[in-house]
Protein backbone atom coordinates (compact mmCIF):
# COMPACT_ATOMS: atom_id res chain seq x y z
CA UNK A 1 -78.12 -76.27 -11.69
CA UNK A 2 -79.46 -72.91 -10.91
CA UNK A 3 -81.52 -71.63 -13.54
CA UNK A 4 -83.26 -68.35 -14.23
CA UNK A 5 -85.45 -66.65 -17.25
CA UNK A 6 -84.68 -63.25 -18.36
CA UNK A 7 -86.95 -61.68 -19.80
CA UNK A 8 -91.37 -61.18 -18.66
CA UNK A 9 -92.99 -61.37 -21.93
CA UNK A 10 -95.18 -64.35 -22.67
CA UNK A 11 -92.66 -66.52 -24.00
CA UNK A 12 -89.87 -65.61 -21.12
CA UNK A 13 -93.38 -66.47 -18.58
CA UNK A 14 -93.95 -69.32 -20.27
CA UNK A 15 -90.44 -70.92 -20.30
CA UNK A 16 -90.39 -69.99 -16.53
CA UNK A 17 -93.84 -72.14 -15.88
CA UNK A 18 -92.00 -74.86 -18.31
CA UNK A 19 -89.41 -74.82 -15.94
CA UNK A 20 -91.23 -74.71 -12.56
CA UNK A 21 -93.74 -77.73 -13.86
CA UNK A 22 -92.09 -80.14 -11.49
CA UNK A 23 -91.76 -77.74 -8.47
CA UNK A 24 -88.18 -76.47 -9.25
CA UNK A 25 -87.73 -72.78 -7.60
CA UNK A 26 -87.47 -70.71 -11.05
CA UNK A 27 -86.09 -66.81 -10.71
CA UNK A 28 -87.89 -64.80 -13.38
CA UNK A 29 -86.64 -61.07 -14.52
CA UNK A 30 -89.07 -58.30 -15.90
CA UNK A 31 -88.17 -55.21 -17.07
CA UNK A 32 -91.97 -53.78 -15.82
CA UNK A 33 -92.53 -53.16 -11.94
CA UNK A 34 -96.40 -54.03 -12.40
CA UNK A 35 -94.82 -57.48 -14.47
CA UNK A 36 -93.10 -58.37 -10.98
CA UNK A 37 -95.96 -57.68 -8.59
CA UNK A 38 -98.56 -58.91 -10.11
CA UNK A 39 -96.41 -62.55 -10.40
CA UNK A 40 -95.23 -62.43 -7.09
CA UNK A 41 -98.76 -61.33 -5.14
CA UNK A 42 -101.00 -63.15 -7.60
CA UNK A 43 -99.01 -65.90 -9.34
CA UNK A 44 -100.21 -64.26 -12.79
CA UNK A 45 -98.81 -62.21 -15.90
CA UNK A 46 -102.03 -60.53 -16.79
CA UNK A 47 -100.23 -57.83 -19.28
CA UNK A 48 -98.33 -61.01 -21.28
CA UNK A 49 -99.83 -64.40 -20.65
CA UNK A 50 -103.14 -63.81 -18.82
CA UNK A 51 -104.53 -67.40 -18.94
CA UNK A 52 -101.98 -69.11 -17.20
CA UNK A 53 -101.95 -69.57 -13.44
CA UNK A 54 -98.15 -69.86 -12.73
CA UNK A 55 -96.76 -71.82 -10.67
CA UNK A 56 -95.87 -70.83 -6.62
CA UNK A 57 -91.96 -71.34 -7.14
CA UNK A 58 -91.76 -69.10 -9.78
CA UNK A 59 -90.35 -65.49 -8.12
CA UNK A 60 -89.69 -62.60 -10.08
CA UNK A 61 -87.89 -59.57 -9.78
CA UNK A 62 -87.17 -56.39 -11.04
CA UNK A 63 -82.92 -56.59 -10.25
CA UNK A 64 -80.32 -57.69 -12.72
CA UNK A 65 -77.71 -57.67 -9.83
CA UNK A 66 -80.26 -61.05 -8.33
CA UNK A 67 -79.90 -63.14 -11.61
CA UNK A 68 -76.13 -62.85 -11.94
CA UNK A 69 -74.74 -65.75 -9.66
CA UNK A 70 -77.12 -67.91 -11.29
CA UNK A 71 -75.31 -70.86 -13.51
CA UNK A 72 -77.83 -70.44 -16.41
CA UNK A 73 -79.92 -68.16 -17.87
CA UNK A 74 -82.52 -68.29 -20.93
CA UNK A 75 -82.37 -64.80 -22.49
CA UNK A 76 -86.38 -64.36 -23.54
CA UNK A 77 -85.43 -60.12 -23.74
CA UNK A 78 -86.60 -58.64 -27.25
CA UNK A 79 -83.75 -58.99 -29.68
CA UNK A 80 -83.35 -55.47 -29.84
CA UNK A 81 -83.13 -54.92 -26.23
CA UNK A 82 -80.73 -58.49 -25.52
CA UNK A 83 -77.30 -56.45 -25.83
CA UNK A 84 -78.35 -53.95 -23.43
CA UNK A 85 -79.91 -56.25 -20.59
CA UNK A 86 -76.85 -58.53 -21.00
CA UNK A 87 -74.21 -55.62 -20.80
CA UNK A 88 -75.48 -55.07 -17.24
CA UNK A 89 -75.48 -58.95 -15.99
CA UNK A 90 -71.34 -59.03 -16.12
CA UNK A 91 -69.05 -60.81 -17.58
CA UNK A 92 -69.02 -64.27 -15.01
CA UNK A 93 -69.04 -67.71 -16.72
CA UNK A 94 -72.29 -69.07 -17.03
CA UNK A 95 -74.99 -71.02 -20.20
CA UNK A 96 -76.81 -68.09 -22.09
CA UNK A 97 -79.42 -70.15 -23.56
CA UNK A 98 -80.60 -67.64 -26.35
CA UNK A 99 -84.24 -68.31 -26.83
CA UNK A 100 -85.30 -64.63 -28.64
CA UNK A 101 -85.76 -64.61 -32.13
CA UNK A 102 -84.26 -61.76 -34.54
CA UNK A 103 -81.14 -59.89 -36.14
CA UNK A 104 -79.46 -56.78 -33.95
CA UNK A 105 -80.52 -54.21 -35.99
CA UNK A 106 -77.94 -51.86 -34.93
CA UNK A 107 -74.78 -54.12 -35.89
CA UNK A 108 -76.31 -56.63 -38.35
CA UNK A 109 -75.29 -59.29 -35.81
CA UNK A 110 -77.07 -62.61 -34.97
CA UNK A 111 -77.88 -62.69 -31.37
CA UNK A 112 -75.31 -65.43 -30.72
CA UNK A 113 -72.65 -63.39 -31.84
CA UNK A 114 -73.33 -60.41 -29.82
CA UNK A 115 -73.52 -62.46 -27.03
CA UNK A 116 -70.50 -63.69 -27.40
CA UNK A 117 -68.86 -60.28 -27.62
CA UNK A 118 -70.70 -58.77 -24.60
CA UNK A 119 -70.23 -62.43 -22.27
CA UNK A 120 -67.19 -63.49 -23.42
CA UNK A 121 -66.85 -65.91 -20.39
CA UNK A 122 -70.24 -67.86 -20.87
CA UNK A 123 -70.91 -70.35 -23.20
CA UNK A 124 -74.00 -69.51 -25.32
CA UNK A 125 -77.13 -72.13 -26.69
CA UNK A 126 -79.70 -71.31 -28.79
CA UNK A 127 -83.40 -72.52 -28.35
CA UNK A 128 -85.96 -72.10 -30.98
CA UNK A 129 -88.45 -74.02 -32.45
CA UNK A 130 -92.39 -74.12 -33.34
CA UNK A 131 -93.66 -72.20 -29.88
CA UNK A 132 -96.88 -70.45 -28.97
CA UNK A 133 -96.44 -69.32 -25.63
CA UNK A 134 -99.90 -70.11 -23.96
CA UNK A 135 -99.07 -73.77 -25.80
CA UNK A 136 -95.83 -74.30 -23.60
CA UNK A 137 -97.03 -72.76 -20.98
CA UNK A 138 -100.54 -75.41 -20.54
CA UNK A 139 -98.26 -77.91 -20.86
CA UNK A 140 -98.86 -79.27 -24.12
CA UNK A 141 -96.17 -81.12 -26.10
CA UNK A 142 -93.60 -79.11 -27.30
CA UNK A 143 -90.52 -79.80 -29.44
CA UNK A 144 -87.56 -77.55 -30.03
CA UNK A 145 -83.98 -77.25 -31.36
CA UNK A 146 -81.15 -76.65 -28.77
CA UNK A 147 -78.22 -75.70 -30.94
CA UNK A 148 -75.35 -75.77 -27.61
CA UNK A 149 -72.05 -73.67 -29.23
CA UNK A 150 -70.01 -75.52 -26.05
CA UNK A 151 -70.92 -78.79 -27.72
CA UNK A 152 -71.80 -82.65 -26.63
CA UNK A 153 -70.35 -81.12 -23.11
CA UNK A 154 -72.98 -78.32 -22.79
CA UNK A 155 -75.86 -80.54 -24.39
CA UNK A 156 -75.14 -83.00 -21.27
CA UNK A 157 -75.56 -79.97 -18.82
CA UNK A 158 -78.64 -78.36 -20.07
CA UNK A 159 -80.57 -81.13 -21.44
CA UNK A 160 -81.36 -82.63 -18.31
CA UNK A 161 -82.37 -79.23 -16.94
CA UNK A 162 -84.42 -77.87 -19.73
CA UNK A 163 -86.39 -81.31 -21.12
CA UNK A 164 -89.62 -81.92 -19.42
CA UNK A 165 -92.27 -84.83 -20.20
CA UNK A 166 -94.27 -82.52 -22.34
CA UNK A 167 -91.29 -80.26 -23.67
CA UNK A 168 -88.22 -81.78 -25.32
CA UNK A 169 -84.91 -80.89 -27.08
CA UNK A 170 -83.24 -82.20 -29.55
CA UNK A 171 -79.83 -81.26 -30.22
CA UNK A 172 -77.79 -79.43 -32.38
CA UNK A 173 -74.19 -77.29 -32.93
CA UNK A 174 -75.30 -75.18 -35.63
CA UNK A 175 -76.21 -72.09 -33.85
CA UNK A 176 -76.60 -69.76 -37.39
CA UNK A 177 -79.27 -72.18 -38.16
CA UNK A 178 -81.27 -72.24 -35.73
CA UNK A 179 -81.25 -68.31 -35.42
CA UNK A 180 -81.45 -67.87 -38.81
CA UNK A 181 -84.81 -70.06 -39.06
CA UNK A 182 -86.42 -68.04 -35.90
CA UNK A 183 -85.20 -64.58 -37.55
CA UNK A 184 -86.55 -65.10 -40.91
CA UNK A 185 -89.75 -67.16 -40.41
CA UNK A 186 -90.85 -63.87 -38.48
CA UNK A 187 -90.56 -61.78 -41.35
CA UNK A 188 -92.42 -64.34 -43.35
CA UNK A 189 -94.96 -65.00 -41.28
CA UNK A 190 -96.07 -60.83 -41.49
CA UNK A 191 -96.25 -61.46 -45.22
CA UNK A 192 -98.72 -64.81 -44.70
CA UNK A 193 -100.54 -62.58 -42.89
CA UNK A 194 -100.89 -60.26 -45.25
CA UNK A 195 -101.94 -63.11 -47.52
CA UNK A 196 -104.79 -63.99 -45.20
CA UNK A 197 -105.80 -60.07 -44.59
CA UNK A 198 -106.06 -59.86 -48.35
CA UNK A 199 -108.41 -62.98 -48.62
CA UNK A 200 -106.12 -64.55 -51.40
CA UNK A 201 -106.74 -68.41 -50.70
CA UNK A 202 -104.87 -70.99 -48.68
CA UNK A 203 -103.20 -71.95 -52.00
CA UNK A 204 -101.29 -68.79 -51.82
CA UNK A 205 -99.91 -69.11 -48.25
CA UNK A 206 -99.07 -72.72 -49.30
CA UNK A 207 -97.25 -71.12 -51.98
CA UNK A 208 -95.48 -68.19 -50.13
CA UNK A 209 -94.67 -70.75 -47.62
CA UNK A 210 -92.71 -73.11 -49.69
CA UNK A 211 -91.13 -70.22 -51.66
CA UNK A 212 -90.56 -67.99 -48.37
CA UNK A 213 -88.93 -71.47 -47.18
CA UNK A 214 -86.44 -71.34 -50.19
CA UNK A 215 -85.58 -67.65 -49.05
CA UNK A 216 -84.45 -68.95 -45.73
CA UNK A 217 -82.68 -72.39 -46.99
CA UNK A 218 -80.49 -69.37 -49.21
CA UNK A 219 -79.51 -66.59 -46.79
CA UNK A 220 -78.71 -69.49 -44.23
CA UNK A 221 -76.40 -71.06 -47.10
CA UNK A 222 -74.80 -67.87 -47.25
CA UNK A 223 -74.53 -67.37 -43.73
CA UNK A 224 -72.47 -71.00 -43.09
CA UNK A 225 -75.67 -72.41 -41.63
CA UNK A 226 -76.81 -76.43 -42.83
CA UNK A 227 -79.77 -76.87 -44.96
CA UNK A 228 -80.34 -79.75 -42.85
CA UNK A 229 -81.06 -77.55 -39.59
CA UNK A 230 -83.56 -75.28 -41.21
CA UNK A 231 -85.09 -78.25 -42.57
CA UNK A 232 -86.12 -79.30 -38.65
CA UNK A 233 -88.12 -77.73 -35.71
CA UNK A 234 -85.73 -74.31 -35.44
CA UNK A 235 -86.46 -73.73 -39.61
CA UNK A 236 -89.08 -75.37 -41.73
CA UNK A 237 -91.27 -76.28 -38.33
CA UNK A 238 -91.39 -73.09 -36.75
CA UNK A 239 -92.10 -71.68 -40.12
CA UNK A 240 -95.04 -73.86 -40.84
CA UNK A 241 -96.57 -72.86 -36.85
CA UNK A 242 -95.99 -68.96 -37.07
CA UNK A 243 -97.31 -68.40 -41.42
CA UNK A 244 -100.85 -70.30 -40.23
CA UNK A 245 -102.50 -68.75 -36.63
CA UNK A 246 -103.43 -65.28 -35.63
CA UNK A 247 -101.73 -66.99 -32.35
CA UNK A 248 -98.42 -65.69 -33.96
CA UNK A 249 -97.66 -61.86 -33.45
CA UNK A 250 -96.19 -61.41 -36.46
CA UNK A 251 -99.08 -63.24 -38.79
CA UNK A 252 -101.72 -61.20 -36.84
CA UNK A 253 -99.21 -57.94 -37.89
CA UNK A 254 -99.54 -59.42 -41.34
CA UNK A 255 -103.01 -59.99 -41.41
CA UNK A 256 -103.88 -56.46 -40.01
CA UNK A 257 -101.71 -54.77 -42.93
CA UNK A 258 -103.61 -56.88 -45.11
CA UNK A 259 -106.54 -55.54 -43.92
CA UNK A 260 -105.44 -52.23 -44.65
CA UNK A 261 -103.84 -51.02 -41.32
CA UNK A 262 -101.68 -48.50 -41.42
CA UNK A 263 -97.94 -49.82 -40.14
CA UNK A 264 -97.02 -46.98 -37.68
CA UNK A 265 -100.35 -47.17 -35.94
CA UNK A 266 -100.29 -50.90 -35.66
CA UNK A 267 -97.10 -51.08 -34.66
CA UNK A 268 -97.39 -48.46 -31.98
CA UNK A 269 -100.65 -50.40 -30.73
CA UNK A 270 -99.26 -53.26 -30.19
CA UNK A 271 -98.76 -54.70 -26.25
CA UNK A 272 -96.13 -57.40 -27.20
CA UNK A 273 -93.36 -57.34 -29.80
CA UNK A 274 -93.60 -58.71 -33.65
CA UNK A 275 -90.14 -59.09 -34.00
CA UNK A 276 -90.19 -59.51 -37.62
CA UNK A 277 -90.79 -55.80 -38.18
CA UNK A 278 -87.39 -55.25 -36.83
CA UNK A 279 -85.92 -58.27 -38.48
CA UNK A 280 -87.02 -56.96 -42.07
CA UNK A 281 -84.86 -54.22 -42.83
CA UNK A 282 -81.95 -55.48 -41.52
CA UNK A 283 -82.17 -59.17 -43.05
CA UNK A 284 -83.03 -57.36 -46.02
CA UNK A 285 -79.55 -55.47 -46.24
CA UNK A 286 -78.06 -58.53 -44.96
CA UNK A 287 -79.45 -60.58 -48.34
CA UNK A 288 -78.71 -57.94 -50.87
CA UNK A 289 -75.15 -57.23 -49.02
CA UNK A 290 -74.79 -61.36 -50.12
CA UNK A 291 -76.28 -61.01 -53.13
CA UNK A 292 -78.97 -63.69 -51.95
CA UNK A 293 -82.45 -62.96 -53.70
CA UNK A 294 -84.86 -62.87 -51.28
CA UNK A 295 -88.08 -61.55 -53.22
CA UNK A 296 -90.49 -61.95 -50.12
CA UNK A 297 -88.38 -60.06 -47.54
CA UNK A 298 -88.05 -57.46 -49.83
CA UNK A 299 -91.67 -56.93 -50.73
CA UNK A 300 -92.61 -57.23 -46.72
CA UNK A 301 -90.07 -54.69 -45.88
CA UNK A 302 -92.21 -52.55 -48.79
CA UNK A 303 -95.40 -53.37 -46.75
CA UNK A 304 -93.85 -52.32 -43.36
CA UNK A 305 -92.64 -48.85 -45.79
CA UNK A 306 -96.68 -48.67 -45.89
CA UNK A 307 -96.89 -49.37 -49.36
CA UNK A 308 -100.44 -50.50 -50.61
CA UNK A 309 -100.77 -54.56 -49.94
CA UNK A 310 -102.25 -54.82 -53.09
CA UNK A 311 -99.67 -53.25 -54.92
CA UNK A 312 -96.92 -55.67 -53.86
CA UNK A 313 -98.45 -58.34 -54.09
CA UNK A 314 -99.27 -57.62 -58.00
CA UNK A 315 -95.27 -56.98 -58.04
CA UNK A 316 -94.34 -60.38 -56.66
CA UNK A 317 -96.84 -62.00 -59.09
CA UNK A 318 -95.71 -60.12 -61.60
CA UNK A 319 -92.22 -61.59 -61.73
CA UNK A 320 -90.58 -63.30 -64.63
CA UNK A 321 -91.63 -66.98 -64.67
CA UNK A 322 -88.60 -69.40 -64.49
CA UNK A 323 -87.57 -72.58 -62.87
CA UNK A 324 -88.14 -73.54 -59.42
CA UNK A 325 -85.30 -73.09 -57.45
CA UNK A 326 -84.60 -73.75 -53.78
CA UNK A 327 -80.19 -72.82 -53.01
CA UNK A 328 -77.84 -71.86 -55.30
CA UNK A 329 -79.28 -67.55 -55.16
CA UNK A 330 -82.26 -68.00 -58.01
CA UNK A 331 -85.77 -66.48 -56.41
């Protein structure tokens, strides 16, 4: 199987170096000129993942028009950008292995969905699970969810070409769930960041954790996705990962909010994407479209508005006291 990565970020570079581990020729597309020359000449990503040396087989280039006889592609584009870069790649059969985590802003659509529309031909996966980058990249074990929407028969074609001795998948055909556990935990993890900007205790990010965790288990209900799903790696793992290290782009967001940053500035500083700022509003129309209660979204989409930290967090801890609740729409 002929495989390529879309997408030169630090997770797309890192899945490519995943893939290229046991000397398999890996084709990797960035969007950047510099991205391309500086893998090709010097076997390096200094603007994404600067600490990895890469391996030899990995090539990248700059031209769509290379990656489109390829059988299978992992889509590592910024959610935002994914309808756009796969618009130009065709419409011949291939995997689209959807490993980008978010909501399309513009339509409301999970990613699997629009790739659906725009690649009607291609069968579409989605990989997600607890993942820093320079982590997968070293080569240290790694476990993920690969929700395949062509089934046992597309499991038994990329398994074997994705799993590596240090990174595995386990498999799954609920495709909501396991974007719906990468798309919220993002927006969570900017509000357990906020937590730890604010200096309120590791009892409160427990807290916001397990209740931020209920959020998810409720808008996924709603959605059609199992509880069982974002109860593994794609959900309640890569929640746990992203709401506790300054590793995660959208906890370091968080934390700098916290801190008192202002949201424009921060957001306009920053090198590589927090998708959860993009997720917010959208997942936050989603919920109340549903009439899920999601308490935490809402107040992190307040804190992405600019209003004061302190101020929403006094409003969350403010609300009326009642039973715990995880489904069934209570907050």
């Amino acid at each position: 199987m002929r495989i390529g990565v879309l997408g030169g970020g630090a997770w797309g570079t890192a899945l490519a170096q995943m893939l290229a581990s046991e000397g398999r020729e890996v084709l990797l597309w960035a969007f950047e000129p510099a991205v391309v020359e500086a893998i090709n000449r010097d076997h390096r990503n200094p603007d994404y993942l600067p600490a990895a040396a890469l391996s030899p087989t990995i090539r990248a280039t700059g031209d769509l028009l290379e990656m489109a006889s390829l059988d299978s592609l992992l889509v590592v584009t910024p959610a935002q950008h994914m309808g756009r870069v796969l618009g130009a790649m065709g419409k011949h059969p291939r995997d689209l292995v959807l490993c980008s985590k978010g909501i399309d802003a513009e339509t409301g659509n999970l990613l699997h969905h629009l790739a659906a529309s725009i690649a009607p031909a291609s069968e579409v996966a989605v990989l997600s699970g607890p993942t820093f980058a320079h982590e997968v990249a070293a080569g240290l074990p790694t476990a993920v969810t690969l929700a395949c929407g062509g089934g046992e028969a597309q499991w038994q074609r990329l398994a074997p070409a994705i799993a590596r001795p240090a990174f595995r998948p386990y498999f799954s055909d609920d495709l909501a769930g396991a974007e719906i556990g990468g798309a919220v935990k993002n927006v969570l993890a900017i509000a357990c960041g906020v937590v730890e900007g604010l200096a309120l205790g590791q009892n409160a990010r427990a807290a916001l954790i397990a209740r931020g965790y209920a959020e998810m288990l409720r808008f996924g209900e709603a959605l059609g996705a199992r509880a069982e799903t974002l109860s593994g790696l794609c959900g309640l793992g890569d929640l746990v990962l992203t709401c506790s290290s300054t590793a995660s782009r959208n906890f370091s967001l968080g934390k700098a909010l916290g801190e008192g940053g202002d949201p424009m500035a921060l957001m306009a500083d920053r090198r590589t994407v927090a998708e959860g700022a993009f997720t917010a509003p959208v997942l936050a129309r989603m919920a109340a479209e549903r009439r899920v209660a999601m308490p935490i979204v809402e107040a992190t989409l307040r804190l992405l508005g600019g209003d004061p930290a302190g101020e929403v967090v006094a409003a969350l801890l403010a609300r009326p006291l009642r039973a715990e609740s995880v489904l069934g729409g209570g907050p």
